[in-house]
N, C-alpha and C. Protein backbone atom coordinates (compact mmCIF):
# COMPACT_ATOMS: atom_id res chain seq x y z
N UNK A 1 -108.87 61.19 15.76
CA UNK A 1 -110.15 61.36 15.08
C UNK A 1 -110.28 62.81 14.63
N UNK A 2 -110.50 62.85 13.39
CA UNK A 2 -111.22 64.21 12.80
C UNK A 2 -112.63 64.16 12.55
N UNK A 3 -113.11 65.75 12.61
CA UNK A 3 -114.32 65.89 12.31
C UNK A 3 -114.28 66.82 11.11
N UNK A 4 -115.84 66.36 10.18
CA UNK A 4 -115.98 67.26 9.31
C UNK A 4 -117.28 67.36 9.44
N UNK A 5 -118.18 68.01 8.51
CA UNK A 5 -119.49 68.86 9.10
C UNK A 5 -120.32 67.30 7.51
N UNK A 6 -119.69 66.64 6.65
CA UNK A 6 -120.08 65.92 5.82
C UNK A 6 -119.04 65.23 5.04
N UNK A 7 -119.11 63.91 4.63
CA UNK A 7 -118.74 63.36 3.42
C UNK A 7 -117.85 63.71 2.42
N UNK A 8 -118.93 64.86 1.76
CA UNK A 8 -119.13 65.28 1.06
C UNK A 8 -118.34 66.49 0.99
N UNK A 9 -117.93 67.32 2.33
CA UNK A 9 -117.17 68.78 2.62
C UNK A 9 -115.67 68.09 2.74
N UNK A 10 -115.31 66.70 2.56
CA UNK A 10 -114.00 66.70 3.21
C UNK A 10 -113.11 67.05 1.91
N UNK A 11 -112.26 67.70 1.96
CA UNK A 11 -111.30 67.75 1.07
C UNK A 11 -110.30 66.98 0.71
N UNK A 12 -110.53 66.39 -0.11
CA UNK A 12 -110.36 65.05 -0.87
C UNK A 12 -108.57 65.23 -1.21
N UNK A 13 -107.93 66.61 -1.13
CA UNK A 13 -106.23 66.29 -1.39
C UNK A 13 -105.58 66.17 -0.07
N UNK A 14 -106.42 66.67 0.67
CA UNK A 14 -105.92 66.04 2.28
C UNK A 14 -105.64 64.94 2.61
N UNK A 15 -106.44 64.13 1.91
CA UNK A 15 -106.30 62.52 2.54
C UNK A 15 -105.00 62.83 1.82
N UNK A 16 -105.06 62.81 0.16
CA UNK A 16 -103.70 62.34 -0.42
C UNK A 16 -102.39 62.84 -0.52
N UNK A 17 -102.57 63.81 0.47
CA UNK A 17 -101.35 64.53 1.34
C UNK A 17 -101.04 63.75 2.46
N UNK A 18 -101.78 63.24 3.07
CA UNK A 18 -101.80 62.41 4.43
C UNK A 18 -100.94 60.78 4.23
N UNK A 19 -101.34 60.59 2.47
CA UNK A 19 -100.90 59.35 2.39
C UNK A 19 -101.84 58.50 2.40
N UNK A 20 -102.89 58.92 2.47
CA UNK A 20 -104.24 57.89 2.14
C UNK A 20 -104.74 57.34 0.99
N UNK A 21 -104.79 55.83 0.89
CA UNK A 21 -105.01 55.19 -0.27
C UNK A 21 -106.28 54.37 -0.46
N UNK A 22 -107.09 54.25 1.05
CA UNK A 22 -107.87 53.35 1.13
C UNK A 22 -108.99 54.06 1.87
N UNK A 23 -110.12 54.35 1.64
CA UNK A 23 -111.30 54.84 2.48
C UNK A 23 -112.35 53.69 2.80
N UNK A 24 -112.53 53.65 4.12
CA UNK A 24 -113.02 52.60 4.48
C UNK A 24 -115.11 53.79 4.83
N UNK A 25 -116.01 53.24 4.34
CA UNK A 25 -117.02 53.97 4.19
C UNK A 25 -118.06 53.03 5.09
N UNK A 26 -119.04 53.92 5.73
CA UNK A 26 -120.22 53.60 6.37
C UNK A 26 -121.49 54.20 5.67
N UNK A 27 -122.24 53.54 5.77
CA UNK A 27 -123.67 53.94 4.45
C UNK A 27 -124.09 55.00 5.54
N UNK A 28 -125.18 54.68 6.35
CA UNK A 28 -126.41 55.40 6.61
C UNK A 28 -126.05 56.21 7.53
N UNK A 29 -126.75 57.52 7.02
CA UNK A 29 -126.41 58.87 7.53
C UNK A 29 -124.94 59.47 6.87
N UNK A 30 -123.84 58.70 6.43
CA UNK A 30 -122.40 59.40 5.93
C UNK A 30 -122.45 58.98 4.21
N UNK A 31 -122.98 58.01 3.49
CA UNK A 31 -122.97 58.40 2.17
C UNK A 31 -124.74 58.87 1.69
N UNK A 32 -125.35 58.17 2.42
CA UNK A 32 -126.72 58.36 1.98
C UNK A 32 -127.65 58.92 3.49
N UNK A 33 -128.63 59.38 3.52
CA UNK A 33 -130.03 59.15 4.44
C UNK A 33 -129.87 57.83 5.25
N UNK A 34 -130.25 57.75 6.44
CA UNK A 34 -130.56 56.08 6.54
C UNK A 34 -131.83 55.14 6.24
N UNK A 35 -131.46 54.43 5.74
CA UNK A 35 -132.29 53.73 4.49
C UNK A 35 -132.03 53.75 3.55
N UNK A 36 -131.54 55.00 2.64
CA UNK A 36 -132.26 55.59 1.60
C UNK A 36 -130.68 55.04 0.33
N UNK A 37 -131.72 54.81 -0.75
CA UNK A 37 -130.93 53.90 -1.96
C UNK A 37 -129.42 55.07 -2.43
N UNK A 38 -128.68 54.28 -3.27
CA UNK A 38 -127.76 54.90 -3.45
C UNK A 38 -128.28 56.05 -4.40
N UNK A 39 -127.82 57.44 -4.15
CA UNK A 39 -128.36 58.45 -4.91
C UNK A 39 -126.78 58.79 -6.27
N UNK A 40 -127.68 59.88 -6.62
CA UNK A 40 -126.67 60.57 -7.63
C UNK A 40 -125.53 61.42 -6.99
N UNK A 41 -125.99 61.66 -5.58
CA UNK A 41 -125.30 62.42 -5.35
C UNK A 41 -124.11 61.55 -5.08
N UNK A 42 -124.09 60.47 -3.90
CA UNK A 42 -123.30 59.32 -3.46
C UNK A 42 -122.48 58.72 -4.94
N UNK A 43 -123.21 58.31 -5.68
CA UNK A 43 -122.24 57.72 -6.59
C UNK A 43 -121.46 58.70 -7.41
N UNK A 44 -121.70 60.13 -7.52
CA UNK A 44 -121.01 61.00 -8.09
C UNK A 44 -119.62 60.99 -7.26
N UNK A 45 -119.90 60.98 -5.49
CA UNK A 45 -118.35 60.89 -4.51
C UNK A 45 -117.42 59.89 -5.17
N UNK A 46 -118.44 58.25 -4.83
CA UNK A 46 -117.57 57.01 -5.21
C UNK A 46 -117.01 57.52 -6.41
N UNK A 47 -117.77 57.52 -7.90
CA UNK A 47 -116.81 58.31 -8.93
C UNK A 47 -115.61 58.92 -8.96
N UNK A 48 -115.54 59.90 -8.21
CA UNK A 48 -114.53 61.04 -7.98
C UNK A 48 -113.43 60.35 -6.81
N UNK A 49 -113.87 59.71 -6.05
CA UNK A 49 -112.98 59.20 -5.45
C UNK A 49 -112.29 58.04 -5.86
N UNK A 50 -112.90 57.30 -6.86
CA UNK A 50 -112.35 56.39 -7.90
C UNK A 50 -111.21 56.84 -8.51
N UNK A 51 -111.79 57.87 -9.51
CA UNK A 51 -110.65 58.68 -10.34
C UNK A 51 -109.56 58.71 -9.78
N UNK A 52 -109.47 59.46 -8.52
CA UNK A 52 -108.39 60.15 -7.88
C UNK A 52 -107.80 58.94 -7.57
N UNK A 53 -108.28 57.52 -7.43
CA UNK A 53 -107.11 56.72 -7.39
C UNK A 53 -107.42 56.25 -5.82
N UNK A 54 -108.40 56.21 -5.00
CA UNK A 54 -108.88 55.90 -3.68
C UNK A 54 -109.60 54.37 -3.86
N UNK A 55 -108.75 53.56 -3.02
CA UNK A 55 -109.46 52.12 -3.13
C UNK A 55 -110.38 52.64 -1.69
N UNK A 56 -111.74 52.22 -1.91
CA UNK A 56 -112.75 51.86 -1.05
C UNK A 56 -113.53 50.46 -0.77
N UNK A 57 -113.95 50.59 0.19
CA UNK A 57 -114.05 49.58 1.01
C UNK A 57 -115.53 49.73 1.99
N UNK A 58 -116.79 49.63 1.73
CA UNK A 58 -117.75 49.73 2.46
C UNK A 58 -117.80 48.91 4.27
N UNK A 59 -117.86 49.23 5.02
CA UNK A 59 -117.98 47.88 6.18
C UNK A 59 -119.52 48.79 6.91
N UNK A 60 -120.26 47.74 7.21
CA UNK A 60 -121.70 48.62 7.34
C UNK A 60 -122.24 47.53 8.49
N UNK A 61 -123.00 47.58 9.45
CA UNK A 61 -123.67 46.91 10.55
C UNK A 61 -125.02 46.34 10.14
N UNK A 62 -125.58 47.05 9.03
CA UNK A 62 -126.46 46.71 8.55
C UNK A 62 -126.43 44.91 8.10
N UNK A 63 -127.64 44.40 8.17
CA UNK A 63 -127.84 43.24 7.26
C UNK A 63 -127.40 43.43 5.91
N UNK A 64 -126.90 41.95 5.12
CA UNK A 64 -126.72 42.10 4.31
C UNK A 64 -127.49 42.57 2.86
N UNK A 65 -128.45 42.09 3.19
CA UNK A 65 -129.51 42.79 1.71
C UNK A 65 -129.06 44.38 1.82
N UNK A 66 -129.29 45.15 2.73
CA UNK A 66 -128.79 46.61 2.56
C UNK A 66 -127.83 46.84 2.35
N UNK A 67 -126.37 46.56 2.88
CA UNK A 67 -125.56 46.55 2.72
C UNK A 67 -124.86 46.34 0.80
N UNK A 68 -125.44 45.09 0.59
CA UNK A 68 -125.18 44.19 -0.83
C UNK A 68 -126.03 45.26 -1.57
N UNK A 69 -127.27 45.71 -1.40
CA UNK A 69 -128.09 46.54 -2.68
C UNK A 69 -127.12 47.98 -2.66
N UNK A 70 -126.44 48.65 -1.67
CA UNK A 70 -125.54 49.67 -1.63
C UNK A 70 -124.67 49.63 -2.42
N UNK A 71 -123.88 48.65 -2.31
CA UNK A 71 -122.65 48.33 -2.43
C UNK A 71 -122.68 48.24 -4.24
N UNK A 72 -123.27 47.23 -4.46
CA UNK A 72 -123.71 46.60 -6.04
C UNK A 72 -124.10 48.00 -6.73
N UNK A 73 -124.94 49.36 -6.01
CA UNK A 73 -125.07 50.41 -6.70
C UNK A 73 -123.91 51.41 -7.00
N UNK A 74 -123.04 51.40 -6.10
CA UNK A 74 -121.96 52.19 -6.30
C UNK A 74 -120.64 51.23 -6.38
N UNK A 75 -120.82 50.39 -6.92
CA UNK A 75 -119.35 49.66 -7.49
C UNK A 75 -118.25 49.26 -6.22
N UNK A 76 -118.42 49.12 -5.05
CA UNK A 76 -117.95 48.88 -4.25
C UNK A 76 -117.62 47.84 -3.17
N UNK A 77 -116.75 47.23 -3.12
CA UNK A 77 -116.97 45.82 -1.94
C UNK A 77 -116.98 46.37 -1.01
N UNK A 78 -118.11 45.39 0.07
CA UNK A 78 -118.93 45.20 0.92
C UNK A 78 -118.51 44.60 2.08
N UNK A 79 -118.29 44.27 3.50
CA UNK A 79 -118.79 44.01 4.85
C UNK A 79 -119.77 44.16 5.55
N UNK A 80 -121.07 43.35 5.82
CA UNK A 80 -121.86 43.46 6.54
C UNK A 80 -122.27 43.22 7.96
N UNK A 81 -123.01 43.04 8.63
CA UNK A 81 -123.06 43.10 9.95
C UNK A 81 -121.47 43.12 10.83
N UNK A 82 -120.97 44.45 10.57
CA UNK A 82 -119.74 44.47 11.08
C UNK A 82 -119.36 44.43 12.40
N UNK A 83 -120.70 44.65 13.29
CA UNK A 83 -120.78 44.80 14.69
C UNK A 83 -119.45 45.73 15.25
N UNK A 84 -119.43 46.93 14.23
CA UNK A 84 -119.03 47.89 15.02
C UNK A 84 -119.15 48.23 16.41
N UNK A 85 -118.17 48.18 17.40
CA UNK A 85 -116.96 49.07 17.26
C UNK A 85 -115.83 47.72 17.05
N UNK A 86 -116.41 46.44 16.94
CA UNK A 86 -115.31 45.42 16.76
C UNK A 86 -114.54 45.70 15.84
N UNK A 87 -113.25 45.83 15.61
CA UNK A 87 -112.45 45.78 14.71
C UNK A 87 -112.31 44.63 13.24
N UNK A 88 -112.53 44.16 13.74
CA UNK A 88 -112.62 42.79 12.70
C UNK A 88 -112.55 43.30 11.42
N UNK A 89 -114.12 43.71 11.27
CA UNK A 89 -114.00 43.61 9.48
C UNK A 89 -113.40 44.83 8.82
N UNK A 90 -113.19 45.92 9.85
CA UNK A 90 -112.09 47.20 9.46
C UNK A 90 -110.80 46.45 8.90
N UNK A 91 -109.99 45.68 10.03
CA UNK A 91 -108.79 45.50 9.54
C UNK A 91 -109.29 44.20 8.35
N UNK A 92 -110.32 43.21 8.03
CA UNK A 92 -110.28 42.60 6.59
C UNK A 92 -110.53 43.54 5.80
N UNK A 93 -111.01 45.13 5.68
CA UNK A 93 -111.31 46.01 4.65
C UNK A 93 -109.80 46.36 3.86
N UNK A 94 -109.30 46.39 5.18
CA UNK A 94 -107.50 47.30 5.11
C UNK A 94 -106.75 46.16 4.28
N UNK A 95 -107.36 44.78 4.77
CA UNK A 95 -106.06 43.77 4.42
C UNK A 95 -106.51 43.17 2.70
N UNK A 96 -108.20 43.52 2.05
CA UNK A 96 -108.34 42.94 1.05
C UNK A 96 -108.23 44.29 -0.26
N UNK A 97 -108.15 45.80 0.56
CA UNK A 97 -107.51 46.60 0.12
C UNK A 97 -106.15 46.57 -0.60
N UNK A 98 -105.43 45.53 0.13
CA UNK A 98 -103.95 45.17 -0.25
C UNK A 98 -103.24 46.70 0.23
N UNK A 99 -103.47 47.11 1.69
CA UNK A 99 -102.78 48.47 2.17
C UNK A 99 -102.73 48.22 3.81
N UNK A 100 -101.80 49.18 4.22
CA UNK A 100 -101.26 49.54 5.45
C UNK A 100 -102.72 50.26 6.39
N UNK A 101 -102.46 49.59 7.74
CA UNK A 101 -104.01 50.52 8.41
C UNK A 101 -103.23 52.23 7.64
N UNK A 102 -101.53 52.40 8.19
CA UNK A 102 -101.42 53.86 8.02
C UNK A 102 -102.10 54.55 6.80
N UNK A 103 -102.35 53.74 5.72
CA UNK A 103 -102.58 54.26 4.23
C UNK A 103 -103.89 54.38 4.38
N UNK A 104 -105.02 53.90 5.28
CA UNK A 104 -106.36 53.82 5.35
C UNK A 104 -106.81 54.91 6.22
N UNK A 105 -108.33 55.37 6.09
CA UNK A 105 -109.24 56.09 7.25
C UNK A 105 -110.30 55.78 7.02
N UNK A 106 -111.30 55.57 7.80
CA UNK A 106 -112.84 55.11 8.09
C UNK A 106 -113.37 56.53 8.66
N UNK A 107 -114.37 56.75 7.29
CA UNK A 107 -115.33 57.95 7.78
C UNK A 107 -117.09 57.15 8.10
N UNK A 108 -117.25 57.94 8.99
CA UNK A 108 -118.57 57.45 9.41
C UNK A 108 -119.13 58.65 9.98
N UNK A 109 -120.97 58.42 10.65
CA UNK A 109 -121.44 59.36 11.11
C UNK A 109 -121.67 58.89 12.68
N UNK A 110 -120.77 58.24 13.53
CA UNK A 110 -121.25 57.37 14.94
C UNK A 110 -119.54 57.40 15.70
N UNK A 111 -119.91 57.64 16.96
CA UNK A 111 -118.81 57.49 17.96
C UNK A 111 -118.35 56.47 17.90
N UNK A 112 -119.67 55.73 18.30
CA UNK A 112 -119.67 54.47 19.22
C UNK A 112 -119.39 53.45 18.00
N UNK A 113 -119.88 53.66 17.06
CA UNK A 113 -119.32 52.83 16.01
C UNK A 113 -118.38 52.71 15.01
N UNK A 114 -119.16 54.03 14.61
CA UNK A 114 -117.76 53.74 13.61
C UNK A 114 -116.66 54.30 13.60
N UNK A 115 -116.56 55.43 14.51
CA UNK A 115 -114.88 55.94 15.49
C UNK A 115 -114.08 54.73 16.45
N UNK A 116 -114.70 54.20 16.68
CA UNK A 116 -114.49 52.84 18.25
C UNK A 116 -113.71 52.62 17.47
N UNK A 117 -114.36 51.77 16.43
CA UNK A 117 -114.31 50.68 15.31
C UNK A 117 -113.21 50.87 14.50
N UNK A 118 -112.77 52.04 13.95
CA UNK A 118 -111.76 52.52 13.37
C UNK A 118 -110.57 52.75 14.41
N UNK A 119 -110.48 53.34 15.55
CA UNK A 119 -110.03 53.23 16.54
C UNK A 119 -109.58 51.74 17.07
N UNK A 120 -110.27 50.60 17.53
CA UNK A 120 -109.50 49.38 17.80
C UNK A 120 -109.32 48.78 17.28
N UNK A 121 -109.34 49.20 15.35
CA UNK A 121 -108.49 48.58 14.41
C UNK A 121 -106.99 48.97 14.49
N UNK A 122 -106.60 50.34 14.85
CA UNK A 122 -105.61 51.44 14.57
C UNK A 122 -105.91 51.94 13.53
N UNK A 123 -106.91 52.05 13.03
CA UNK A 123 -107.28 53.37 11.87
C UNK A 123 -107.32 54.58 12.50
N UNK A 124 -106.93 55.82 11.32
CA UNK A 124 -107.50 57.08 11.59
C UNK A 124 -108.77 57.38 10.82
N UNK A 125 -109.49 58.23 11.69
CA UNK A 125 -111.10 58.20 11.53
C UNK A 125 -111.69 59.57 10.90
N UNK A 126 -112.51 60.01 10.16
CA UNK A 126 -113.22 61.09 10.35
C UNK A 126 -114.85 61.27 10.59
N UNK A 127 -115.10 62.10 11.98
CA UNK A 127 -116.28 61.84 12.29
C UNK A 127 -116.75 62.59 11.75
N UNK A 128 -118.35 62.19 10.87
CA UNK A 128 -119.30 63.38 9.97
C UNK A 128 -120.43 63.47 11.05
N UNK A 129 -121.04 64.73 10.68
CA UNK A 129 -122.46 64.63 10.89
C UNK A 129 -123.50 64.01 10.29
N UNK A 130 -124.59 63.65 10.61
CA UNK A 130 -125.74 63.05 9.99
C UNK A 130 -126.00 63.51 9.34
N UNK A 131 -126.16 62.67 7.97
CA UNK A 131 -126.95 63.89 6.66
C UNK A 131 -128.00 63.93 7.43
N UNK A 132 -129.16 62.62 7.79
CA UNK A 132 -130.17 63.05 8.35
C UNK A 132 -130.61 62.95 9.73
N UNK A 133 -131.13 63.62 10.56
CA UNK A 133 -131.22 63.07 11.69
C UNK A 133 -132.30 62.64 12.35
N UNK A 134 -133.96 63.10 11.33
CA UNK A 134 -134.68 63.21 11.66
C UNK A 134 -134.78 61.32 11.06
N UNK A 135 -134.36 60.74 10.23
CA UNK A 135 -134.15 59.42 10.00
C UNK A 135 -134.00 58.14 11.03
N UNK A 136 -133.12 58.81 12.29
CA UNK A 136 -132.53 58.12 12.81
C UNK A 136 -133.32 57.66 14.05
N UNK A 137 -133.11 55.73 13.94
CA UNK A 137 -133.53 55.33 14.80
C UNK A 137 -133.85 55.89 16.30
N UNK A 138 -134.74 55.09 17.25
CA UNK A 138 -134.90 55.64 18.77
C UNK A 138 -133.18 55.27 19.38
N UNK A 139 -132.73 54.17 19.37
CA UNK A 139 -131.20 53.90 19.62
C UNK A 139 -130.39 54.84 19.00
N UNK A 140 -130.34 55.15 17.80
CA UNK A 140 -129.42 56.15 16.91
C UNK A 140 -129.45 57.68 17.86
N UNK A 141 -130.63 58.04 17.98
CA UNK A 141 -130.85 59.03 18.78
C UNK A 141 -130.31 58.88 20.28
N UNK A 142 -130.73 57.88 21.02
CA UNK A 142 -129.83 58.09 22.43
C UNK A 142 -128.42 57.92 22.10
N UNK A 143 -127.83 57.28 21.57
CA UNK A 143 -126.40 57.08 20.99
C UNK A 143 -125.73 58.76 20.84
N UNK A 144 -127.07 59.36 19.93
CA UNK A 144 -126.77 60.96 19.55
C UNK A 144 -125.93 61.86 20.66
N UNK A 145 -127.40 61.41 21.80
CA UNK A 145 -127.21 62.25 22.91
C UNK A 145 -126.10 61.83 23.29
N UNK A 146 -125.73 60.27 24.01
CA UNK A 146 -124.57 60.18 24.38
C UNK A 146 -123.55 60.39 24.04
N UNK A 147 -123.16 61.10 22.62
CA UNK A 147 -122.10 61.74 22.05
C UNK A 147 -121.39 62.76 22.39
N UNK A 148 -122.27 63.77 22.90
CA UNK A 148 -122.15 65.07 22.81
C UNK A 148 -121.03 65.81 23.73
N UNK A 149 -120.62 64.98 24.95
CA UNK A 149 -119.56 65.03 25.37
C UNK A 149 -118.30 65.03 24.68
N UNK A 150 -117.99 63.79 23.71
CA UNK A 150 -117.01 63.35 23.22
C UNK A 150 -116.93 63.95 21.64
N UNK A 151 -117.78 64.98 21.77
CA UNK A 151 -117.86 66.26 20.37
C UNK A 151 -117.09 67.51 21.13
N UNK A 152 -117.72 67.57 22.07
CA UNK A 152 -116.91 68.90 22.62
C UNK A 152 -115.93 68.88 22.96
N UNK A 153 -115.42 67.69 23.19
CA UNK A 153 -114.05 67.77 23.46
C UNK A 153 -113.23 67.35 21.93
N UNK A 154 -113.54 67.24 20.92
CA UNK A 154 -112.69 66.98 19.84
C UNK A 154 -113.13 68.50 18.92
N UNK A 155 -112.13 68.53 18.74
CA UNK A 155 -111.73 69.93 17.46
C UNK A 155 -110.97 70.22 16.68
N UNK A 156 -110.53 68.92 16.35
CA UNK A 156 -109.65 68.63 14.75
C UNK A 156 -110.29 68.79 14.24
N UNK A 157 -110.71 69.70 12.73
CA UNK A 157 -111.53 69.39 11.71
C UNK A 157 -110.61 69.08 11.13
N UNK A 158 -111.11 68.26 9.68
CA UNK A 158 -110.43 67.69 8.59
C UNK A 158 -111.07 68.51 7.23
């Protein structure tokens, strides 16, 4: 697992030095706010990560109406209620990708989810921070706290 401080800060020739062809994405808190609709800023990434030739792959825990109104805004197929940290719909992201887990990574903003999750697929992961935090559920928040161990001990950045 790597960490980066956002999304948005990771340096995008790294992956394709790494050999990465497939980004497997989590909405709330790592492309957008949680809740919050697809912005300019988010679809400017998907864009750019288009170009460069990055198949993506949304897998999100959310219900599907959120998930589907995301997805449909930034041009992207969808997995919903993924019940992260299960592996499941990681490795159908990897396999309708038409790629290797090695060619894939799942960035998210959650240990417990979407690191697990990427983790007992055999993905490699990068953990972001919350765009927002003041957003985040009463669960999202104890989840927070219970993190903070398993932050200090990781110090790969990506």
């Amino acid at each position: 697992m790597y960490r980066a401080d956002s999304l948005y800060d990771i340096d995008l020739s790294k992956l394709t030095d790494k050999g990465i062809k497939g980004i497997i994405l989590d909405i709330d808190n790592t492309l957008v706010p949680h809740d919050a609709p697809a912005d300019e800023r988010a679809k400017g990434l998907v864009d750019k990560l288009k170009e460069m030739g990055f198949k993506l792959y949304i897998v999100s825990n959310n219900h599907e109406p959120r998930a589907k109104s995301f997805s449909e805004a930034v041009n992207v197929p969808y997995s919903y209620e993924a019940h992260k940290p299960s592996p499941k719909k990681m490795l159908e992201a990897v396999e309708r990708m038409g790629l290797k887990k090695s060619e894939c990574i799942a960035v998210g903003d959650q240990i417990f989810t979407d690191m697990w999750g990427a983790k007992n697929a055999g993905i490699e992961a990068i953990l972001t921070e919350p765009l927002d935090k003041a957003s985040d559920t009463a669960l999202i928040k104890l989840k927070r706290l219970l993190e903070i161990p398993f932050k200090l001990l990781q110090t790969k950045r990506f």
